[in-house]
Protein backbone atom coordinates (compact mmCIF):
# COMPACT_ATOMS: atom_id res chain seq x y z
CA UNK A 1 0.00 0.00 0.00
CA UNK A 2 1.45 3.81 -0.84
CA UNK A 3 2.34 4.76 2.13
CA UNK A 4 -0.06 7.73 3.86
CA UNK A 5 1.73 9.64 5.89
CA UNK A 6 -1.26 10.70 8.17
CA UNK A 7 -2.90 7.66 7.41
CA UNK A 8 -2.76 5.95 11.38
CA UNK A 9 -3.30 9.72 12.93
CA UNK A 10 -6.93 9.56 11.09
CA UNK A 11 -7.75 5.95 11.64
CA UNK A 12 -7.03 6.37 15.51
CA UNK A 13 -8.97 9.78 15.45
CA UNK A 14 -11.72 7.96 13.78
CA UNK A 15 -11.73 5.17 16.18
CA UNK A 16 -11.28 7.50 19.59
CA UNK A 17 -14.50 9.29 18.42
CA UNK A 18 -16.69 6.55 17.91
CA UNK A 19 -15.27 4.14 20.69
CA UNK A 20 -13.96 6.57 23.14
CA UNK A 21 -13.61 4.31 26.57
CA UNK A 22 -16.88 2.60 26.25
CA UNK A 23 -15.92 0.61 23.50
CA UNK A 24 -19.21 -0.50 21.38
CA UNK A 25 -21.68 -1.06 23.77
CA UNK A 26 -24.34 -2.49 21.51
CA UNK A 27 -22.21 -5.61 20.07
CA UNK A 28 -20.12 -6.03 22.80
CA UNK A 29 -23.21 -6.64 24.51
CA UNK A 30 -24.66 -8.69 21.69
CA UNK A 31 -21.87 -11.15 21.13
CA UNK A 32 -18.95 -12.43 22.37
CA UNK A 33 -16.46 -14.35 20.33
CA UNK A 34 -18.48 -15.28 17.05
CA UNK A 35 -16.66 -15.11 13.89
CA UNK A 36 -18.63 -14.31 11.16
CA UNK A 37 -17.87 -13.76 7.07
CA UNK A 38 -19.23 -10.59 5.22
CA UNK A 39 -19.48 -9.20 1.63
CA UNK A 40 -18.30 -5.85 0.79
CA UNK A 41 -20.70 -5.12 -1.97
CA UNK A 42 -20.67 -1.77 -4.30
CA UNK A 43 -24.38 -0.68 -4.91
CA UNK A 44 -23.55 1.50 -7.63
CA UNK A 45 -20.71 1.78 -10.23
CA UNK A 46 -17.66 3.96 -10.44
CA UNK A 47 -14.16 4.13 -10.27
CA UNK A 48 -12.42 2.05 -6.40
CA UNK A 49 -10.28 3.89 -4.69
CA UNK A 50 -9.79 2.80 -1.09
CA UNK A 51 -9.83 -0.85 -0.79
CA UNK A 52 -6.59 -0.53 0.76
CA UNK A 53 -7.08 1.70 3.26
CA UNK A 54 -10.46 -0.41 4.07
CA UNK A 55 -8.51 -3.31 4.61
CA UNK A 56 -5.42 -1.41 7.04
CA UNK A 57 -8.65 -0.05 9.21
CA UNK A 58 -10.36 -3.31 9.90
CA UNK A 59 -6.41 -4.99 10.72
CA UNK A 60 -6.14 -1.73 12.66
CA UNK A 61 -9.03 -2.85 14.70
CA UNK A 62 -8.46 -6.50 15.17
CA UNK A 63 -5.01 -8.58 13.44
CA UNK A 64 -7.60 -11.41 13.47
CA UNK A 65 -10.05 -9.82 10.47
CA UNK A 66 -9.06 -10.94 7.22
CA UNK A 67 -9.63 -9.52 4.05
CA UNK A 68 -9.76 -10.79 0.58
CA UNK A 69 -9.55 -8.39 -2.05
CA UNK A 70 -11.67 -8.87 -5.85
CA UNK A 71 -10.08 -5.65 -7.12
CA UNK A 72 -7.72 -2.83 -6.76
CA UNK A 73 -7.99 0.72 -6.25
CA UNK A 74 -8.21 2.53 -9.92
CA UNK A 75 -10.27 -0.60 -11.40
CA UNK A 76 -13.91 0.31 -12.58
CA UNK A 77 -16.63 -1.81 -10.87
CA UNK A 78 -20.24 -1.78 -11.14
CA UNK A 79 -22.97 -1.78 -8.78
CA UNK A 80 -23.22 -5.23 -7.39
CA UNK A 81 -20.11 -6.25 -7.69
CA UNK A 82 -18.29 -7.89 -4.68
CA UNK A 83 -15.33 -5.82 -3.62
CA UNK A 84 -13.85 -8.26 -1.13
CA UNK A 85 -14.76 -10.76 1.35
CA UNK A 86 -14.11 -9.71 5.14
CA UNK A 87 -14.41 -12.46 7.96
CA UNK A 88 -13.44 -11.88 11.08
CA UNK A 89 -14.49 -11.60 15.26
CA UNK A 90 -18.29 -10.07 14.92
CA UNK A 91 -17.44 -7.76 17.67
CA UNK A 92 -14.52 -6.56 16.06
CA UNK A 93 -16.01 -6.37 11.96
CA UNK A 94 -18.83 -4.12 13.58
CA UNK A 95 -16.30 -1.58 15.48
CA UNK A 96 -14.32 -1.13 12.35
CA UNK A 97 -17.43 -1.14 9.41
CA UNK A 98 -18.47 2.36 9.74
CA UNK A 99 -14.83 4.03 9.80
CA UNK A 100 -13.28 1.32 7.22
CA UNK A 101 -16.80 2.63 4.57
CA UNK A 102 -16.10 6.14 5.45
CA UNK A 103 -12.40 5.69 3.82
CA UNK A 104 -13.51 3.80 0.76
CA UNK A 105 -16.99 5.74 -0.05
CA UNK A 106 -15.55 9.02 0.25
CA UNK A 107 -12.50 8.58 -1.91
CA UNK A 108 -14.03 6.32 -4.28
CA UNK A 109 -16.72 9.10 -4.48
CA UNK A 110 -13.68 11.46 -5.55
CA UNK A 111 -11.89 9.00 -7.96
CA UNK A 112 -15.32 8.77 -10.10
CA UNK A 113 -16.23 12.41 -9.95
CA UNK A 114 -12.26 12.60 -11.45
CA UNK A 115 -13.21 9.79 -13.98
CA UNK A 116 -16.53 11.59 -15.22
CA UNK A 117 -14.73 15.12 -15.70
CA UNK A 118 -11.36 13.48 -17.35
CA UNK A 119 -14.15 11.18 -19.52
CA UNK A 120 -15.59 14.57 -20.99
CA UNK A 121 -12.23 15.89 -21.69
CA UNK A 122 -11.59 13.80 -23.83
CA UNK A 123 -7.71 14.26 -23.85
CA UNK A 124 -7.88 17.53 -24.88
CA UNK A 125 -6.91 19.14 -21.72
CA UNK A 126 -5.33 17.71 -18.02
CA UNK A 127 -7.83 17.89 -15.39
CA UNK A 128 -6.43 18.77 -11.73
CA UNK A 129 -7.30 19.26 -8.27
CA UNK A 130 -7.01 22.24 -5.92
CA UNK A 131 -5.75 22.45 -1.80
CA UNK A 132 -9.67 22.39 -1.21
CA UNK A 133 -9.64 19.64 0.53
CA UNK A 134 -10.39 18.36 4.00
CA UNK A 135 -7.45 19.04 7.17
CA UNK A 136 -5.59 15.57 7.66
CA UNK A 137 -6.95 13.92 4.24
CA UNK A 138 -5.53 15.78 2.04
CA UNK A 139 -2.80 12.92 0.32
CA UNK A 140 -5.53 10.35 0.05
CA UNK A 141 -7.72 13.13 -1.74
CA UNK A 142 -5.45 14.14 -4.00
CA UNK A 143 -4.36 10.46 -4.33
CA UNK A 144 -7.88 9.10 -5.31
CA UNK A 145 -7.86 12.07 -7.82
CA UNK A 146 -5.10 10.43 -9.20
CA UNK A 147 -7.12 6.73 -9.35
CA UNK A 148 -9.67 9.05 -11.09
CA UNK A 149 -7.23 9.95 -14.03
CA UNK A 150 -6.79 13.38 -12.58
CA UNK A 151 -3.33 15.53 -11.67
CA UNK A 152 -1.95 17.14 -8.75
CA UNK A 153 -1.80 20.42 -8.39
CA UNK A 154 0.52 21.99 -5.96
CA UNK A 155 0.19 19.82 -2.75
CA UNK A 156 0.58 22.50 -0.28
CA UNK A 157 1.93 26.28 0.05
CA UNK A 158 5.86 24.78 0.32
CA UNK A 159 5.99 23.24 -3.48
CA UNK A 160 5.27 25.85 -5.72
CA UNK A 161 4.90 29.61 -5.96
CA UNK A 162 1.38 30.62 -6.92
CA UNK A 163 0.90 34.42 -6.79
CA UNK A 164 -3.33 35.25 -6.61
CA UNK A 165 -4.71 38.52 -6.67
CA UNK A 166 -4.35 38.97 -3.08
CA UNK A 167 -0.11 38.64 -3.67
CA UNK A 168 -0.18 41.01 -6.11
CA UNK A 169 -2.54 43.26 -5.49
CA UNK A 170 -0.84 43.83 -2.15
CA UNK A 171 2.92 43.96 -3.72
CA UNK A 172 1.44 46.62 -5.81
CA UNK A 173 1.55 44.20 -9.06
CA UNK A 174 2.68 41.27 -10.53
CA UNK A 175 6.01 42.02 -12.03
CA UNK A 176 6.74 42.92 -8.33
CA UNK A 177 5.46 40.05 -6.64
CA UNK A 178 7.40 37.59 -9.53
CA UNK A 179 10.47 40.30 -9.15
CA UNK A 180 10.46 39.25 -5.32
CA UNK A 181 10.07 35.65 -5.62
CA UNK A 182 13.15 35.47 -8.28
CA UNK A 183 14.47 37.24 -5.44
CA UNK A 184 14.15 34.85 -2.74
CA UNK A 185 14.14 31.71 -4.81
CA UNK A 186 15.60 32.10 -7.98
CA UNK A 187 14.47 29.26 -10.03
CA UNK A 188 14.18 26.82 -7.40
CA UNK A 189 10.11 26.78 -7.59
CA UNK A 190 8.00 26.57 -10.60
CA UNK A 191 5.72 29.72 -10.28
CA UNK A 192 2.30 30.51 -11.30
CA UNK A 193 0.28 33.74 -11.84
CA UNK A 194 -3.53 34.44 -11.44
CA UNK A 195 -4.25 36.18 -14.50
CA UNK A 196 -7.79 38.02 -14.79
CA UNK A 197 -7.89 39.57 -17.83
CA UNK A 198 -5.45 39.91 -20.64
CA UNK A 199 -3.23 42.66 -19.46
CA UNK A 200 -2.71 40.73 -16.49
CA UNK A 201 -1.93 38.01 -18.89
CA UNK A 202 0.65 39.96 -21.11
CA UNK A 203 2.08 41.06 -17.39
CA UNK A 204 2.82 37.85 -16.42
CA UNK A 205 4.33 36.34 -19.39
CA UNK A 206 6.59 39.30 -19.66
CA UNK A 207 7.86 38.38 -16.19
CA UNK A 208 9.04 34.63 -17.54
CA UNK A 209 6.75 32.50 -15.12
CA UNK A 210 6.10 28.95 -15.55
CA UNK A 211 2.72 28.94 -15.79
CA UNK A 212 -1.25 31.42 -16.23
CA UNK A 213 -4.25 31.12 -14.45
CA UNK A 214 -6.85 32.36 -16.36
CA UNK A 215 -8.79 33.01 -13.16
CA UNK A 216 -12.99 33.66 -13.92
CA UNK A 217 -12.35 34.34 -17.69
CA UNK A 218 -15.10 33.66 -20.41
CA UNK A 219 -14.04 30.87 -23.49
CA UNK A 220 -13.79 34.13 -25.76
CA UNK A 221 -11.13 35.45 -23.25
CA UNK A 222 -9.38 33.01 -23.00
CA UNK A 223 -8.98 32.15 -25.97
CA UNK A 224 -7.39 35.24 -26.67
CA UNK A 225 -4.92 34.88 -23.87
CA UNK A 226 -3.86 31.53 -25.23
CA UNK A 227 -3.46 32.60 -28.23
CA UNK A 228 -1.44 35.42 -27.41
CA UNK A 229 0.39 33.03 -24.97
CA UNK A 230 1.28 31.03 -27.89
CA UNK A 231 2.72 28.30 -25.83
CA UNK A 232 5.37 30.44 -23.96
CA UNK A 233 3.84 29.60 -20.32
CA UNK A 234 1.25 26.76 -19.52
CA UNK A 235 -2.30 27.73 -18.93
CA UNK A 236 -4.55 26.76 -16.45
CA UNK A 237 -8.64 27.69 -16.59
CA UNK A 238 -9.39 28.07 -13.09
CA UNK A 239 -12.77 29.68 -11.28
CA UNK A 240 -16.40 29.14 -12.26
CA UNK A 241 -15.55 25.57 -14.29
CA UNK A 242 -18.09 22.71 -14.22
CA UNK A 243 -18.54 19.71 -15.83
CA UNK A 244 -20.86 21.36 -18.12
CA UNK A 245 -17.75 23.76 -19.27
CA UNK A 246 -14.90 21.56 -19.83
CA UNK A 247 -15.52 20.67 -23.58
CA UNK A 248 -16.00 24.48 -24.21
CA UNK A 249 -13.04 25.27 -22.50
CA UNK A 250 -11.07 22.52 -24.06
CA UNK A 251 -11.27 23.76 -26.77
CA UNK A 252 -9.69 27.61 -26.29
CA UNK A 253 -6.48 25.03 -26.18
CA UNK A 254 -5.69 25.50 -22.35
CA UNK A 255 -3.59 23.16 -21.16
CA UNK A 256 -4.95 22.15 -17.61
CA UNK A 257 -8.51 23.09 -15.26
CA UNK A 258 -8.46 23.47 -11.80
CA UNK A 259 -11.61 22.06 -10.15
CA UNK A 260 -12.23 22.31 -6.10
CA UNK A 261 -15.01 20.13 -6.59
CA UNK A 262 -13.17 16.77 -6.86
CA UNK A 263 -12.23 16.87 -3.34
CA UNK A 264 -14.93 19.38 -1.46
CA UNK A 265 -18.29 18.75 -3.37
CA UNK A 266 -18.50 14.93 -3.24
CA UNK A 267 -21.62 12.30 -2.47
CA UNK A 268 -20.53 9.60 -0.86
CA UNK A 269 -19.96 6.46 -3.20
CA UNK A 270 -22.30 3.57 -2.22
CA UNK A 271 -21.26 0.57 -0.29
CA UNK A 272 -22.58 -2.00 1.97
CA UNK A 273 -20.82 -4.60 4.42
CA UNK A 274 -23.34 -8.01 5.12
CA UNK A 275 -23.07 -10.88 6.92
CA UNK A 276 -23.15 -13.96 4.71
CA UNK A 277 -22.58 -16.69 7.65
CA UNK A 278 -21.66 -17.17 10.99
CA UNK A 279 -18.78 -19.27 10.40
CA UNK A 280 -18.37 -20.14 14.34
C-alpha cells in the first residue's frame, strides 16, 4: 500500500471518536467471540479507490479480520459487484465497518467524480485538483484524484509559488510580486500567476513565469490569452468551471482546469458490508 503519511493519525482519530472508553456497547453486549464472514458489496458503479485503506482499518481494529480483495484501487466496478470478502471476530467487523466505509466511499466518491470530468475531456486538456480539501486527508484526496485519471496540483503552500490577486494586489503588481520571488528563490520553484484579464496576462508572461491562471475568464477570453500566450507559459482555466464547461473550454487550447469540486463537493460512493454466515 502507498504509504499515507497521516494515514494511522486519522484511523485512531476515527476510532477514539466513535469508541472513546466505552468501547461499542451495543455488540459487545450482543456477542462475544463469534466469527462471522461478510461481503463488501458496491451498490452503484464507479471508479475504487480505497480498498486498501479499508482493509489497514479493519487490521487496525483487530489482526484477526481478514480480508480478501476482488479488485484494486483505480479498477472500474459496477454496482453489485463484490469488492472483497471480510471475515473476522463479529465484535470486532462491527467496530471497524463504519470508519473502514467512510475511507472507501468518500475517496471512491472522488476518484469517479475525477473519472466523469477526465471522460468529458476527452484528452484535450489535463484535469487537476485544488488544496480544497479536508485538514488531515488531504494525500488520500489528491491520491484518489489520481485513481480518477486526474493531476496534482501543488500539494501544499511549500511546493510551488502561486501568486493570486491577493499577492499582487498587495505587492502593488505582478512584475513585483514575480520580481520578489526570483528574489528569494531564484528558479528553485516553478511559479504561477492568477491572470484576470489579458493585461494581467501579457504582465505575467513578460515576467518569464512557468505557468497562467486564467482566473474567472469567459471561453472568448481566453482564448485570446492563449493565443497570445502562444505556448510560452502553460495555462490553467481556473474559477467558475463545471462539468458542463470543460468541452467548451477545451477547446480555447488550455492546457490544464483546476476544479475544487473533486475533493470538497462529493456524495458519498455507495457501499454496503453483510453478513453472509456465521462461520463459528
Amino acid at each position: 500500500m502507498k504509504n499515507f503519511k497521516n494515514l494511522n493519525t486519522l484511523i485512531e482519530m476515527a476510532f477514539n471518536e466513535d469508541l472513546l472508553d466505552a468501547g461499542d456497547v451495543t455488540s459487545e453486549a450482543i456477542f462475544k467471540d463469534e466469527v462471522y464472514s461478510y461481503k463488501l458489496m458496491a451498490k452503484e458503479s464507479g471508479i475504487l479507490c480505497g480498498i486498501e485503506i479499508f482493509t489497514a482499518v479493519m487490521e487496525f481494529i483487530d489482526n484477526n479480520i481478514i480480508v480478501k480483495n476482488y479488485f484494486n484501487d483505480r479498477d472500474a466496478i459496477n454496482r453489485g459487484d463484490i469488492i472483497a470478502d471480510v471475515s473476522g471476530p463479529v465484535v470486532s467487523v462491527l467496530k471497524g465497518e463504519r470508519t473502514a466505509l467512510n475511507f472507501i466511499s468518500h475517496l471512491s466518491a472522488i476518484a469517479t467524480k475525477t473519472a466523469l470530468f477526465v471522460k468529458r475531456a476527452e484528452g484535450k486538456v489535463i484535469i487537476l485538483d485544488t488544496r480544497k480539501t479536508l485538514p488531515g486527508y488531504r494525500e488520500l484526496q489528491k491520491y484518489a484524484v489520481n485513481c480518477g485519471g486526474g493531476e496534482n496540483h501543488r500539494m501544499g503552500l511549500y511546493d510551488m509559488v502561486m501568486i493570486k490577486d491577493n499577492h499582487s494586489d498587495a505587492a502593488g503588481g505582478i512584475t513585483q510580486a514575480v520580481e520578489r520571488v526570483k528574489a528569494k528563490w531564484s528558479d528553485k520553484y516553478k511559479i504561477e500567476v492568477e491572470a484576470r484579464n489579458l493585461e494581467e496576462v501579457k504582465e505575467a508572461l513578460k515576467c518569464g513565469v512557468d505557468r497562467i491562471m486564467l482566473d474567472n475568464m469567459s471561453d472568448a477570453d481566453m482564448e485570446e490569452a492563449v493565443n497570445y500566450i502562444a505556448g510560452r507559459a502553460e495555462t490553467e482555466a481556473s474559477g467558475n468551471m463545471n462539468l458542463q464547461r470543460i468541452k467548451s473550454a477545451s477547446l480555447t487550447g488550455v492546457d490544464y482546469i483546476s476544479f475544487g469540486e473533486l475533493t470538497n463537493s462529493v456524495k458519498a460512493f455507495d457501499f454496503s458490508l453483510k453478513e453472509i454466515k456465521n462461520t463459528k
